[in-house]
Protein backbone atom coordinates (compact mmCIF):
# COMPACT_ATOMS: atom_id res chain seq x y z
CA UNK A 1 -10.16 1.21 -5.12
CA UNK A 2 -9.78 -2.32 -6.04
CA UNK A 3 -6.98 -5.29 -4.25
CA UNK A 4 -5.13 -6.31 -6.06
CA UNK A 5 -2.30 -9.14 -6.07
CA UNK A 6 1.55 -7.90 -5.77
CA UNK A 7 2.75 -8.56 -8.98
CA UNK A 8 0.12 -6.67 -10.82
CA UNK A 9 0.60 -3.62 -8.33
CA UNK A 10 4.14 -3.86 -9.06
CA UNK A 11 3.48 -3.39 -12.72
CA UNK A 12 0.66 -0.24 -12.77
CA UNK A 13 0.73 3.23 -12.74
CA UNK A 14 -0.46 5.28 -10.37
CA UNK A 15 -0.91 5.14 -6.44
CA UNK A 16 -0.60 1.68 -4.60
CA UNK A 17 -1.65 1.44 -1.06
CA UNK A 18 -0.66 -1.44 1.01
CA UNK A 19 -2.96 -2.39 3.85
CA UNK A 20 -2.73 -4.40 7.04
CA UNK A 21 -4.21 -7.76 6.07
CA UNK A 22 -5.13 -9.45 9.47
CA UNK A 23 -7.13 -6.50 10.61
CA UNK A 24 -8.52 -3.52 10.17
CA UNK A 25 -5.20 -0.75 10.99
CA UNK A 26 -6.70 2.42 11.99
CA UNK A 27 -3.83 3.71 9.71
CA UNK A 28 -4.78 1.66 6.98
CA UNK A 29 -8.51 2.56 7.33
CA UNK A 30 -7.60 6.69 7.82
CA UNK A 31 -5.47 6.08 4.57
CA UNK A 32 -8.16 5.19 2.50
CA UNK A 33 -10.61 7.57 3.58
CA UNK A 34 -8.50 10.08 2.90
CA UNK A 35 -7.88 8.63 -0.49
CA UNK A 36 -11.49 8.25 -1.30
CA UNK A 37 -12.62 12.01 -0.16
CA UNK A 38 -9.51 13.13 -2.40
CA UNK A 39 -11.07 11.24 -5.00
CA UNK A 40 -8.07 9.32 -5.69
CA UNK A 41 -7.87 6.24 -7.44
CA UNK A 42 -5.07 3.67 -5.69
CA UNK A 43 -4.76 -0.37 -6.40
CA UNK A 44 -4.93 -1.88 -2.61
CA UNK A 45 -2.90 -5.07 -1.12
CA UNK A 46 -2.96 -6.65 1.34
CA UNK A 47 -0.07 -6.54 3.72
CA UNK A 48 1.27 -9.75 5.45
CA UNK A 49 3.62 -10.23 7.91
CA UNK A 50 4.40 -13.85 6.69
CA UNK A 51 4.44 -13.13 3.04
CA UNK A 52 8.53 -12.33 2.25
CA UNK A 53 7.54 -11.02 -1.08
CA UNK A 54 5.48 -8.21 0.02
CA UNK A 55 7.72 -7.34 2.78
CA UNK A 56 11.15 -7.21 0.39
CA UNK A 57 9.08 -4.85 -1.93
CA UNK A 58 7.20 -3.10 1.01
CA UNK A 59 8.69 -2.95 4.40
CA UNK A 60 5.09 -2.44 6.51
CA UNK A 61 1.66 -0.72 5.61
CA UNK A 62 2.40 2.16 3.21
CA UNK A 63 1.92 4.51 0.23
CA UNK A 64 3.48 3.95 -2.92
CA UNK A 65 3.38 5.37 -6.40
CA UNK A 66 5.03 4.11 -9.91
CA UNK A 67 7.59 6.56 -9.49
CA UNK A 68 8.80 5.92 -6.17
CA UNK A 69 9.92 2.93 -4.52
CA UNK A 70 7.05 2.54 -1.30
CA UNK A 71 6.73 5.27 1.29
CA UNK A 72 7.02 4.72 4.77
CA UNK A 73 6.41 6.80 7.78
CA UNK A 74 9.75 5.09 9.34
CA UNK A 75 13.06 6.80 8.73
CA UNK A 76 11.06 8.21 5.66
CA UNK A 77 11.65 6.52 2.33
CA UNK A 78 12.73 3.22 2.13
């Protein structure tokens, strides 16, 4: 797992994660543990409040894949 800026995790393939920024989330942190024991490979970034970019494409912390617009656990998809 590698961070990443938005506009190249926009672009790949595969699994993008998107992480609380200002401090370590416990869901954040659970996320990627589970990730690496799965042995699956996902881009990170960093989520910011502040940032209106990140927050158009991803609402809050969340899983996302090239497939699928980001997941959220609020009122499911987004």
């Amino acid at each position: 797992m590698r961070y990443v800026a938005l506009e190249e995790a926009r672009t790949a393939t595969g699994m993008k994660l998107v992480v609380a920024a200002s401090v370590p989330s416990p869901w954040s942190e659970a996320a990627k543990g589970i990730l690496h024991v799965k042995g699956i490979e996902a881009l990170l970034v960093r989520f910011s409040s502040t940032d209106t970019a990140i927050r158009e494409w991803a609402a809050r912390p969340c899983l996302a894949s090239h497939r699928a617009l980001p997941w959220t656990t609020r009122s499911g998809a987004r």
